[in-house]
N, C-alpha and C. Protein backbone atom coordinates (compact mmCIF):
# COMPACT_ATOMS: atom_id res chain seq x y z
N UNK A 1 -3.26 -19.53 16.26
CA UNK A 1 -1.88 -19.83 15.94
C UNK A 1 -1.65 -19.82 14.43
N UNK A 2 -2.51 -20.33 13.71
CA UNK A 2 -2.74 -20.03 12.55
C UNK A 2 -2.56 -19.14 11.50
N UNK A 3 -3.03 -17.94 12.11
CA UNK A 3 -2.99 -16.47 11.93
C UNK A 3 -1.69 -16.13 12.19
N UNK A 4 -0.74 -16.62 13.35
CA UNK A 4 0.70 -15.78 13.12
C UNK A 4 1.51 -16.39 12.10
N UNK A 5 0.87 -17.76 11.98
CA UNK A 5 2.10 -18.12 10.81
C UNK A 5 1.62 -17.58 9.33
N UNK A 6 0.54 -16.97 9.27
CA UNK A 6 0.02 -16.96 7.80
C UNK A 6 0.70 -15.43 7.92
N UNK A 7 0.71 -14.48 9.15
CA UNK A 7 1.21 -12.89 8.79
C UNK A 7 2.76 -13.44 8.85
N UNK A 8 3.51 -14.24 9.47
CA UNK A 8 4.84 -14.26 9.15
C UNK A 8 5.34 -14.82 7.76
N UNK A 9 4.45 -15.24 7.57
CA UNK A 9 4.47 -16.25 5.72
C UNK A 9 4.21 -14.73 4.72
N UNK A 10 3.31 -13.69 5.37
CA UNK A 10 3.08 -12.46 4.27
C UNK A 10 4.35 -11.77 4.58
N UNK A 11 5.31 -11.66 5.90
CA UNK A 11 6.02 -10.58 5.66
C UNK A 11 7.30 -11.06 4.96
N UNK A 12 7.89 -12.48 5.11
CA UNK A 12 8.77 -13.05 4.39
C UNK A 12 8.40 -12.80 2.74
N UNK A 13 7.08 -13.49 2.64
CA UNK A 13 7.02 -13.24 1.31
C UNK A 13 7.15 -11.83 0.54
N UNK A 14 6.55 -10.88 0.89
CA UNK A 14 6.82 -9.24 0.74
C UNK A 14 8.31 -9.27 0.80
N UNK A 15 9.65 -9.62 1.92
CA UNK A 15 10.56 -9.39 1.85
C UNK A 15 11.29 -9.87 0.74
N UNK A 16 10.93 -11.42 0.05
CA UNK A 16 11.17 -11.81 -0.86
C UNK A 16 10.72 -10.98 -2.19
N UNK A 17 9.38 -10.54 -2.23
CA UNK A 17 9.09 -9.90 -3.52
C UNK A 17 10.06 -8.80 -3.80
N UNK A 18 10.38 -7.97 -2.41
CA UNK A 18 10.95 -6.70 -2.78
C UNK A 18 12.31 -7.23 -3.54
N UNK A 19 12.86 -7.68 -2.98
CA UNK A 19 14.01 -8.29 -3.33
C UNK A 19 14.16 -8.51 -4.92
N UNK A 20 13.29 -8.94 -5.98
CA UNK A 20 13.04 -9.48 -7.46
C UNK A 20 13.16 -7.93 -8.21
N UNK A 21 13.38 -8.34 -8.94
CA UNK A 21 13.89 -7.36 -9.69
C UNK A 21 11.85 -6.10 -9.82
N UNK A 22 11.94 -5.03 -10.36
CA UNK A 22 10.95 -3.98 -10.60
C UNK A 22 9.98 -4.53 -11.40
N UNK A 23 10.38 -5.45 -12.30
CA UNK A 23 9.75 -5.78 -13.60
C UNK A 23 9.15 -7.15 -13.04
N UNK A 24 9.83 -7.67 -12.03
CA UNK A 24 8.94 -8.74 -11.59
C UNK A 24 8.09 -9.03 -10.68
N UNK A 25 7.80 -7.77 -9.64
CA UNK A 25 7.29 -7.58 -8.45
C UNK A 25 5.73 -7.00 -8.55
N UNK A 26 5.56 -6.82 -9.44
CA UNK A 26 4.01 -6.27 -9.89
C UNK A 26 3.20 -7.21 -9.45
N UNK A 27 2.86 -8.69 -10.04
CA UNK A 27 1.81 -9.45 -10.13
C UNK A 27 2.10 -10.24 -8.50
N UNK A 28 2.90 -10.61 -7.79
CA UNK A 28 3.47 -10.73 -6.54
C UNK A 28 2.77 -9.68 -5.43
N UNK A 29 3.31 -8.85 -6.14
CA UNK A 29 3.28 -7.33 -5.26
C UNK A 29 1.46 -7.11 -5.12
N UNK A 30 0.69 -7.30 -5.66
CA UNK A 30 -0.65 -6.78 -5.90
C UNK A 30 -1.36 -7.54 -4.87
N UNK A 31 -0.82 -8.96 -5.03
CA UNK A 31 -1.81 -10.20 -3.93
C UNK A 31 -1.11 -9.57 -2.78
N UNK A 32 0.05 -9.76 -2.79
CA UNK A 32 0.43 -9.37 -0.98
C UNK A 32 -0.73 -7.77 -0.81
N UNK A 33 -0.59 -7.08 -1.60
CA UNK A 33 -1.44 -5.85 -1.45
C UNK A 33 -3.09 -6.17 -1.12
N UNK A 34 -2.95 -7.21 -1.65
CA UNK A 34 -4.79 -7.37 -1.39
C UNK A 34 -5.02 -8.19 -0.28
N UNK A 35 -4.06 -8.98 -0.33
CA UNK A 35 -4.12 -10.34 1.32
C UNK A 35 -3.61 -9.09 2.57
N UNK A 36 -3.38 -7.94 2.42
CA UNK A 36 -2.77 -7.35 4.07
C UNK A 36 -3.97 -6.27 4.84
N UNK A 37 -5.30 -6.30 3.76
CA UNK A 37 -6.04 -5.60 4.98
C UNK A 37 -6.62 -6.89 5.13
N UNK A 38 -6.81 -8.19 4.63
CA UNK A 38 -7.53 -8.91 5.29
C UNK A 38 -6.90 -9.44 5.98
N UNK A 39 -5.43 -10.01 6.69
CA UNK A 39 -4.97 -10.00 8.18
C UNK A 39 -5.19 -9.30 8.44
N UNK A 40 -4.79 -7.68 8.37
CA UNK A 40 -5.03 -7.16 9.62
C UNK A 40 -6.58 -6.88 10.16
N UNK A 41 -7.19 -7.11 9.25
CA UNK A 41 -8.58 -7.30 9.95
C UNK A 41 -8.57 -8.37 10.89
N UNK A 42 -8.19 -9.56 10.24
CA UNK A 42 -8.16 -10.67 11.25
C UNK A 42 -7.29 -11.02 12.30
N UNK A 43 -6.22 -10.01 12.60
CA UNK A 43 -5.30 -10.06 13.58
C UNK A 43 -6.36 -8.74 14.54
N UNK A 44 -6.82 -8.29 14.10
CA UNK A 44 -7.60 -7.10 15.10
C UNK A 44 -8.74 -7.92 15.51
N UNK A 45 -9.59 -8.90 14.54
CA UNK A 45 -10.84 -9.48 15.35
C UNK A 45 -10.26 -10.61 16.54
N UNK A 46 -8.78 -10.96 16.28
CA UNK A 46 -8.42 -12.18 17.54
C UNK A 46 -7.70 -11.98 18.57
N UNK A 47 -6.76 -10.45 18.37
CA UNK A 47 -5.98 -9.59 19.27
C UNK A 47 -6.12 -9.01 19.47
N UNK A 48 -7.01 -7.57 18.81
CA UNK A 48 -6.72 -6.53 19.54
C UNK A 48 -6.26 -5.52 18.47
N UNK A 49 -7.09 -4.18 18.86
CA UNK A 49 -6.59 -2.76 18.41
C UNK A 49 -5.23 -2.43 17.90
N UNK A 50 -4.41 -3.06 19.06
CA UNK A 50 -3.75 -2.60 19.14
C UNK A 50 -2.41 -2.89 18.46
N UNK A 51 -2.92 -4.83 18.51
CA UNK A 51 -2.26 -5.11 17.33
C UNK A 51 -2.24 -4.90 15.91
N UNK A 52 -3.35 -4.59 15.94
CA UNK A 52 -4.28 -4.42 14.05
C UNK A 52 -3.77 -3.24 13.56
N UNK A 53 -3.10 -2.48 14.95
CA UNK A 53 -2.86 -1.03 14.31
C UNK A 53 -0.82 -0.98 14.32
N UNK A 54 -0.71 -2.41 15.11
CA UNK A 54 0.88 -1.76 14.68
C UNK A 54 1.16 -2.76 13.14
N UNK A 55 0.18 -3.84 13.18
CA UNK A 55 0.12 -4.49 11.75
C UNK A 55 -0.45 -3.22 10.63
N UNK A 56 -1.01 -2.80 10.39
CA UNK A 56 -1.36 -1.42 9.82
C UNK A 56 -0.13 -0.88 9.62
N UNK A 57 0.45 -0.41 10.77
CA UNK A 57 1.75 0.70 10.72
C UNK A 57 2.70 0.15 9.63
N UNK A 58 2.62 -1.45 10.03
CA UNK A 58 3.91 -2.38 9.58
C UNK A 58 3.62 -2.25 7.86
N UNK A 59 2.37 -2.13 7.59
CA UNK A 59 1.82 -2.75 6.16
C UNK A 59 2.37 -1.22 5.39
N UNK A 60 1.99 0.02 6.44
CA UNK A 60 2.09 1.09 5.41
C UNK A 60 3.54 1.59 5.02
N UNK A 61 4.35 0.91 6.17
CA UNK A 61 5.68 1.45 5.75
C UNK A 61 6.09 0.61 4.83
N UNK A 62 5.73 -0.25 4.76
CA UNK A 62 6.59 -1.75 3.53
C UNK A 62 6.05 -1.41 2.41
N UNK A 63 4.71 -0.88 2.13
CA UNK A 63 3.83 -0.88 0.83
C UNK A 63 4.12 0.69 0.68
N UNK A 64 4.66 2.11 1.11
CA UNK A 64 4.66 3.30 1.09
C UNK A 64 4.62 3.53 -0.28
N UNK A 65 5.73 3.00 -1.29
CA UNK A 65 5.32 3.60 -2.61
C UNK A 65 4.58 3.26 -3.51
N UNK A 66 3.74 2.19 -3.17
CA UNK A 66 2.67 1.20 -4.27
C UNK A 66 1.43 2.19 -3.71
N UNK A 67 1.50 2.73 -1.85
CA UNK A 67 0.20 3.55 -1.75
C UNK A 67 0.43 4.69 -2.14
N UNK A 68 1.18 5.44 -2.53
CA UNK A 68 1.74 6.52 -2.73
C UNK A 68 0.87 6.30 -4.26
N UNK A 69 1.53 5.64 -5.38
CA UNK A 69 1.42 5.58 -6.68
C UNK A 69 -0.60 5.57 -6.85
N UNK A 70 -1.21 4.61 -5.76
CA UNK A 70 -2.12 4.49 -6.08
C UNK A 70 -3.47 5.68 -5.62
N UNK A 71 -2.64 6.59 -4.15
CA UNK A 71 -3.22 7.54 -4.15
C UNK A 71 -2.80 8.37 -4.62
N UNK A 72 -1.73 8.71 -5.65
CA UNK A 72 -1.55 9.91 -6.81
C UNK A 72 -3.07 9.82 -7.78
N UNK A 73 -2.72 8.51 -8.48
CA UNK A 73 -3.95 7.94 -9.57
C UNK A 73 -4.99 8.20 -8.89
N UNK A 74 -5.78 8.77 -7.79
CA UNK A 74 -7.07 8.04 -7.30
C UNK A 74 -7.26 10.03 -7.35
N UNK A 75 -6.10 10.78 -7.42
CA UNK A 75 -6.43 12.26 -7.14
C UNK A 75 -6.21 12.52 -8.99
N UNK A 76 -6.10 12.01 -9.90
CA UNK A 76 -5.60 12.33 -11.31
C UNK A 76 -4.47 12.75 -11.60
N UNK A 77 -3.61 12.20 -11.19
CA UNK A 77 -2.21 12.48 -11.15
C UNK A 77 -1.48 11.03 -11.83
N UNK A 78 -0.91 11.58 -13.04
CA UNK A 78 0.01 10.05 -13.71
C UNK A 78 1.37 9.99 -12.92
N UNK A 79 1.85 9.35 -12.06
CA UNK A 79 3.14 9.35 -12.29
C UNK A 79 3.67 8.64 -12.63
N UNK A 80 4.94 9.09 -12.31
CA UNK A 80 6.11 7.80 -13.47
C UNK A 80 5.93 6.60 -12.61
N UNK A 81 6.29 5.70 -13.39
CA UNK A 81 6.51 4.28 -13.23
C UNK A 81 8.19 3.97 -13.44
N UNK A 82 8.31 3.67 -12.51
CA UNK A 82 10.22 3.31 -12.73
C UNK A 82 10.32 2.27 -13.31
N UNK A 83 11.49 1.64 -14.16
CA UNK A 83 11.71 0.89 -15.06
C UNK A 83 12.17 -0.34 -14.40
């Protein structure tokens, strides 16, 4: 039970970060980035595949341009950073 309130506490909070202005969502933005494969690891070791994978789905559409930015950088590609 634990576990659903801690992933409903990450997606509020993410909804909140997006919300803050560009300039303030970085240092916010990075922990939610680092706390969401470890739920969904831990929503897959207590539920199920199947959940782990629509938590997955959920993570990649909310985070699309932070993974985007970070797999440009990871191929040598700078891109812009919006202001």
């Amino acid at each position: 039970m634990t576990l659903i309130w801690l992933s409903l506490a990450w997606v509020f909070a993410s909804a909140g970060v997006a919300m803050l202005p560009m300039r303030r969502q970085y240092i916010p933005g990075v922990a939610l980035l680092l706390a969401a494969p470890v739920l969904i690891v831990l929503i897959g070791a207590q539920y199920g595949w199947v959940f782990a994978a629509l938590a997955l789905a959920a993570f990649i559409s909310m985070f699309r341009n932070p993974l985007r930015y970070i797999a440009a950088r990871l191929r040598g590609i700078q891109p812009e950073i919006p202001e």
